[in-house]
Protein backbone atom coordinates (compact mmCIF):
# COMPACT_ATOMS: atom_id res chain seq x y z
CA UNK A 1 0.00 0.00 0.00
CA UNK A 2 2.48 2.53 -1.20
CA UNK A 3 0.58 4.04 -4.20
CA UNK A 4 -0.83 7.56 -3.54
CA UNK A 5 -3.58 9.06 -5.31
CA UNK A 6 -4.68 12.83 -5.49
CA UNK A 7 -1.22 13.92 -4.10
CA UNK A 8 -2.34 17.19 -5.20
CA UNK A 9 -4.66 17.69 -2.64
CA UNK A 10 -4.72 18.53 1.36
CA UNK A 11 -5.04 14.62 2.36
CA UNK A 12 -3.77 12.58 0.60
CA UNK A 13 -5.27 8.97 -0.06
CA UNK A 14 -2.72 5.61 -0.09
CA UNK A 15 -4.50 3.09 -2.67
CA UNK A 16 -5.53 -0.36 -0.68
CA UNK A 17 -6.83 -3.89 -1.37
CA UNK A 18 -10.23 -4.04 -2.27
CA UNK A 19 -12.40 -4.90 1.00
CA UNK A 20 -15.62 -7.24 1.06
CA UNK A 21 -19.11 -5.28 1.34
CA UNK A 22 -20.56 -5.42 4.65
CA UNK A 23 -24.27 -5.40 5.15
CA UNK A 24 -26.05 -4.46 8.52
CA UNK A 25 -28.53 -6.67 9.80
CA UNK A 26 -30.62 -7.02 13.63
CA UNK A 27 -30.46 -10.31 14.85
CA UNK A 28 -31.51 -10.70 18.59
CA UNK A 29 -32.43 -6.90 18.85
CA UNK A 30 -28.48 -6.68 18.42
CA UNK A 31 -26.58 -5.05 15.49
CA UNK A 32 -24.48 -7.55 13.35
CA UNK A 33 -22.76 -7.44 10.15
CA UNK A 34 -23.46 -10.10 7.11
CA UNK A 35 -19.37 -11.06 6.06
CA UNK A 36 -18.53 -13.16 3.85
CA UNK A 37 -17.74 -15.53 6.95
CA UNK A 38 -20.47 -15.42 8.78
CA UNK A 39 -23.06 -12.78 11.12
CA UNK A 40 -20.48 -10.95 13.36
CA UNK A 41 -21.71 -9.06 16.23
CA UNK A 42 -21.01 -5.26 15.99
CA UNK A 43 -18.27 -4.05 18.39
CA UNK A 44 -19.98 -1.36 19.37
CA UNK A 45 -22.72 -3.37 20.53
CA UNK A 46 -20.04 -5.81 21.94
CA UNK A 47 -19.11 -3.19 24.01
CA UNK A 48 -22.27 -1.72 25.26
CA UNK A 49 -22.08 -4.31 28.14
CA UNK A 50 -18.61 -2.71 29.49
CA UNK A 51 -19.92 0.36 30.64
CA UNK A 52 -17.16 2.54 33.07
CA UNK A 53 -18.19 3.21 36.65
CA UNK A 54 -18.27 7.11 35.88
CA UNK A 55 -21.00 6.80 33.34
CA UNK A 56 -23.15 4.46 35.13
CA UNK A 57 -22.94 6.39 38.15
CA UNK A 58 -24.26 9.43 35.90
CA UNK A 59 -26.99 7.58 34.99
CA UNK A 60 -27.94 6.74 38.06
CA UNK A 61 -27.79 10.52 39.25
CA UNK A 62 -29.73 12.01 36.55
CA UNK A 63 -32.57 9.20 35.91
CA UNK A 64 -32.65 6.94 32.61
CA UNK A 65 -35.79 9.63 31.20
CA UNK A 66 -32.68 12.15 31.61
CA UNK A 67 -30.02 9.77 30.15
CA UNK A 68 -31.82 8.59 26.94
CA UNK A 69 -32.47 11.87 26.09
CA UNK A 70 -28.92 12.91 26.56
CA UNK A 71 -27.44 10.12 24.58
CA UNK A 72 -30.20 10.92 21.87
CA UNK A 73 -29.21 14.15 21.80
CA UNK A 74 -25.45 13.40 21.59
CA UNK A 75 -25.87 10.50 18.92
CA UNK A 76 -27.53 13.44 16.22
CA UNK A 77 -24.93 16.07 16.93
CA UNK A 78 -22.20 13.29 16.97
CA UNK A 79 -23.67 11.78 13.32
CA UNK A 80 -23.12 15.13 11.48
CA UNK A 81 -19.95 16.05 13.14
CA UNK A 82 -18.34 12.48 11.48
CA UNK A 83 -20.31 13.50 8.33
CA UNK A 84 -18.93 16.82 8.01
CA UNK A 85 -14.94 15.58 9.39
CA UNK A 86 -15.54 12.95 6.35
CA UNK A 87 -16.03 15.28 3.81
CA UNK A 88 -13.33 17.58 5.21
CA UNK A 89 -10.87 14.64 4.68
CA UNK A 90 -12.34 13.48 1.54
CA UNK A 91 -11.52 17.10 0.09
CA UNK A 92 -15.14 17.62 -0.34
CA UNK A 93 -16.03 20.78 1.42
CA UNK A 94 -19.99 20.19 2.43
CA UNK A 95 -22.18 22.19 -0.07
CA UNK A 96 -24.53 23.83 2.63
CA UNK A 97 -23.26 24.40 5.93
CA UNK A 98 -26.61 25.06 7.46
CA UNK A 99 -27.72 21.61 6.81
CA UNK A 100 -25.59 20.63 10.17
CA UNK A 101 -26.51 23.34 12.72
CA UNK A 102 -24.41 25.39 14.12
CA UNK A 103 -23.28 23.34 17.24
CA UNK A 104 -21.72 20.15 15.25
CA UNK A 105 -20.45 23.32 12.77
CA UNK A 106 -18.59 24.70 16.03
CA UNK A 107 -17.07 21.35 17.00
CA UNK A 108 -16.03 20.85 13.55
CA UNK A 109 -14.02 23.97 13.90
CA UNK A 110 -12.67 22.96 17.11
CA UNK A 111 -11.40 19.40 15.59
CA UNK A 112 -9.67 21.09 12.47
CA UNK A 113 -6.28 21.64 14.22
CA UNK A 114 -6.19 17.59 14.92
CA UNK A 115 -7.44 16.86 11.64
CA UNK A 116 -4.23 18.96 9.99
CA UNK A 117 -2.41 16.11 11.53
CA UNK A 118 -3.98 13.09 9.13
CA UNK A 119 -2.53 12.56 5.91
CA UNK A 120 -2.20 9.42 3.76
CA UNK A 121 -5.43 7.79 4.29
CA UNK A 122 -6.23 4.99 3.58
CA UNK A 123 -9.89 4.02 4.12
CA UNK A 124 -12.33 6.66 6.01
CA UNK A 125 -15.66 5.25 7.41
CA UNK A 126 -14.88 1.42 6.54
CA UNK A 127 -16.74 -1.43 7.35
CA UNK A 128 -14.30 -4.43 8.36
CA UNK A 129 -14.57 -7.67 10.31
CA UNK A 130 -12.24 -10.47 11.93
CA UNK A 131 -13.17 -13.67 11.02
CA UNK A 132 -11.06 -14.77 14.02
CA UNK A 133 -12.46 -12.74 16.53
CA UNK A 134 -16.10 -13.50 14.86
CA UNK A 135 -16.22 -8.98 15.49
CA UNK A 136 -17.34 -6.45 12.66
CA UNK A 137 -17.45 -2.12 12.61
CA UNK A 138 -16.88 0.58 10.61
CA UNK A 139 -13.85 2.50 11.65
CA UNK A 140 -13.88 6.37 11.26
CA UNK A 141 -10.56 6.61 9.45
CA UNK A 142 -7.51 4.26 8.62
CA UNK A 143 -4.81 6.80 7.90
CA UNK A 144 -1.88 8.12 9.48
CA UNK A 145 -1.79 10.67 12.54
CA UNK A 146 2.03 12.26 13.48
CA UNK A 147 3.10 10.36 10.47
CA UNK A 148 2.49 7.01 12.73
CA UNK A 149 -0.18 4.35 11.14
CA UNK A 150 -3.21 4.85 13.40
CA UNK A 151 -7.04 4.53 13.98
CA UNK A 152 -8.29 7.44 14.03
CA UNK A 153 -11.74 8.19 15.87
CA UNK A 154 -13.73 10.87 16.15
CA UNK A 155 -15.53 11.93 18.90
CA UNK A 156 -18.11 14.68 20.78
CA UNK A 157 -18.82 15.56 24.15
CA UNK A 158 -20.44 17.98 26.36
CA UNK A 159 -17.07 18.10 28.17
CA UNK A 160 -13.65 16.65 28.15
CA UNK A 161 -13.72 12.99 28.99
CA UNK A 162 -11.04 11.17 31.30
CA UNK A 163 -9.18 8.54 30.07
CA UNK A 164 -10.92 6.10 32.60
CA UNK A 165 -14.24 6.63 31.12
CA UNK A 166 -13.61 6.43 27.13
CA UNK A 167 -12.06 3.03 27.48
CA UNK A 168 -14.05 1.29 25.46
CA UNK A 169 -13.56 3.85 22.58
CA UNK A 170 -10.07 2.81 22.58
CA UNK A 171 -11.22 -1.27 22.62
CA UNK A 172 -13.06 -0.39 19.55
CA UNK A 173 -9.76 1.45 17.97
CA UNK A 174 -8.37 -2.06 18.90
CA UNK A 175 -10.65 -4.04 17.13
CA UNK A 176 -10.32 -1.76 13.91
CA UNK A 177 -6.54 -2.52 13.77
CA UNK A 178 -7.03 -6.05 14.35
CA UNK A 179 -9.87 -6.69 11.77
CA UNK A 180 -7.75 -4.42 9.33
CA UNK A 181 -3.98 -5.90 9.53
CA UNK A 182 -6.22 -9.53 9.22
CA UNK A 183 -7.86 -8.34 6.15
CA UNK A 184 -5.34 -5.88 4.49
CA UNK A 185 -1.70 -7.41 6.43
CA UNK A 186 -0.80 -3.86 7.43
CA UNK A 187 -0.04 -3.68 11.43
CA UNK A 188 -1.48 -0.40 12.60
CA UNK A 189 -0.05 0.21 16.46
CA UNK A 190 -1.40 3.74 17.69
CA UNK A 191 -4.87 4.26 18.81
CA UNK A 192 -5.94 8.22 18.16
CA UNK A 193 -9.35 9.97 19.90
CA UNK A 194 -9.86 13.29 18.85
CA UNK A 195 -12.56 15.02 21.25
CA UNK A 196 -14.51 17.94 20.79
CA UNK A 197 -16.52 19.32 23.31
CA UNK A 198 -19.59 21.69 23.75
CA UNK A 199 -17.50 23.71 26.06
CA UNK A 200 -15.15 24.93 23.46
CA UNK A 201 -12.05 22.37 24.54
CA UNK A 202 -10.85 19.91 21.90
CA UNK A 203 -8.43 16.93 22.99
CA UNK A 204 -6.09 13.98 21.20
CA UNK A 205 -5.75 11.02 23.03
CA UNK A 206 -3.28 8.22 21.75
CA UNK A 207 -2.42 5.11 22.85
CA UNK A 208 -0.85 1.90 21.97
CA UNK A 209 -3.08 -0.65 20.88
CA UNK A 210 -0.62 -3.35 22.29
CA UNK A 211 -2.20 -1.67 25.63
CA UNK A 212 -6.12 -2.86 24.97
CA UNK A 213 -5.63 -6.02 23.49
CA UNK A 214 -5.86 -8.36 26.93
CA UNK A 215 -8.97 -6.60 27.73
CA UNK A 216 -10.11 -6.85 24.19
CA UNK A 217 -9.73 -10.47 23.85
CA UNK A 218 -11.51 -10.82 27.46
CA UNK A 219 -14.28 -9.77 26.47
CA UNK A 220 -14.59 -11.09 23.40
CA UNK A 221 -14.10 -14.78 25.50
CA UNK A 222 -17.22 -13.70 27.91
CA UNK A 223 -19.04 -12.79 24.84
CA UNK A 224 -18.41 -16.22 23.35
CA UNK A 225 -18.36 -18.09 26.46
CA UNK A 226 -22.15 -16.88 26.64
CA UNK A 227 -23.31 -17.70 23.35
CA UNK A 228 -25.90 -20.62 23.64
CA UNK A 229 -24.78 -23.87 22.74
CA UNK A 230 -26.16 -25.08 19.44
């Protein structure tokens, strides 16, 4: 994967193997992917079981009515933030910026500086599985981030998370560089969150993906180990 296209324009884009088409389908009231090697459970939905003491103690404190609506809220300004940081880093400026409102327009703005960082991408919003792991998702962006292979996510907040309580986002990084160097044979070793928040603060968090691979794999056991017996 050396080949790079449009090197003309603010990202560039590294030419990759062709990957499978990935299909959603609801199977249990559960997200899963149709691969070519089966129905894989999403990792998102993997993950909703892990939840971090911090957020379930929120819940608690505000009342599930409270919650839902919060994480409603959050999921539609979240959607159109990752549509308009795609286009951005497709070199398709969005052709009417009132279409997005102008919060996920001001966290946009916030994110740019991080996104100046990305070049040589290779896949942005791309659906990929592990046929070993029996996991599928569609990763934000497969590029590179400080010049280092990475995942990159992209993420909004009302505030600056801790590191203790976006664990899981960094599991799911995990699984993207997993399912991709078993699908593509590229290792990708850093882990990148880039956070907006409502409050006007934007923050990169990077790790090593070496780092959330034992808890990865745990939890992929319990989810197996749970799996009724055919």
């Amino acid at each position: 994967m050396t080949v790079v296209e449009g090197s003309g324009a603010r990202y560039a884009r590294v030419k990759c193997p062709q990957l499978p088409e990935l299909t959603l389908t609801n199977i249990g009231g559960k997200r899963h992917y149709n691969t070519p090697d089966g129905q894989f459970i999403s990792i998102t939905t993997l993950l909703s079981t892990n939840v971090p003491d911090s957020i379930t103690e929120w819940r608690k404190s505000v009342g599930d009515d409270v919650a839902n609506y919060v994480m409603r809220t959050a999921a539609s300004r979240g959607t159109k933030v990752h549509k308009l940081v795609e286009l951005h880093l497709s070199n398709e400026p969005p052709a009417d910026m009132t279409d997005y409102g102008v919060l996920p327009m001001g966290l946009f703005k916030l994110m740019q500086p991080a996104l100046e960082r990305i070049d040589n991408i290779r896949m942005l919003e791309q659906r990929v599985y592990s046929a070993e792991l029996g996991i599928a998702g569609t990763a934000d962006a497969i590029c590179e981030f400080d010049s280092t292979p990475s995942i990159c996510d992209f993420k909004t907040a009302s505030r600056i998370r801790d590191r203790e309580s976006i664990t899981n986002y960094f599991l799911q990084c995990a699984f993207y560089a997993t399912a991709w160097e078993e699908q593509t044979g590229e290792e990708i070793g850093q882990l990148v969150i880039i956070m907006a928040s409502d409050d006007g603060h934007l923050e990169v968090f990077k790790e090593a993906k070496s780092s959330h691979m034992d808890k990865l794999m745990q939890l992929v056991k319990e989810y197996r180990d749970a799996l009724p017996t055919v």
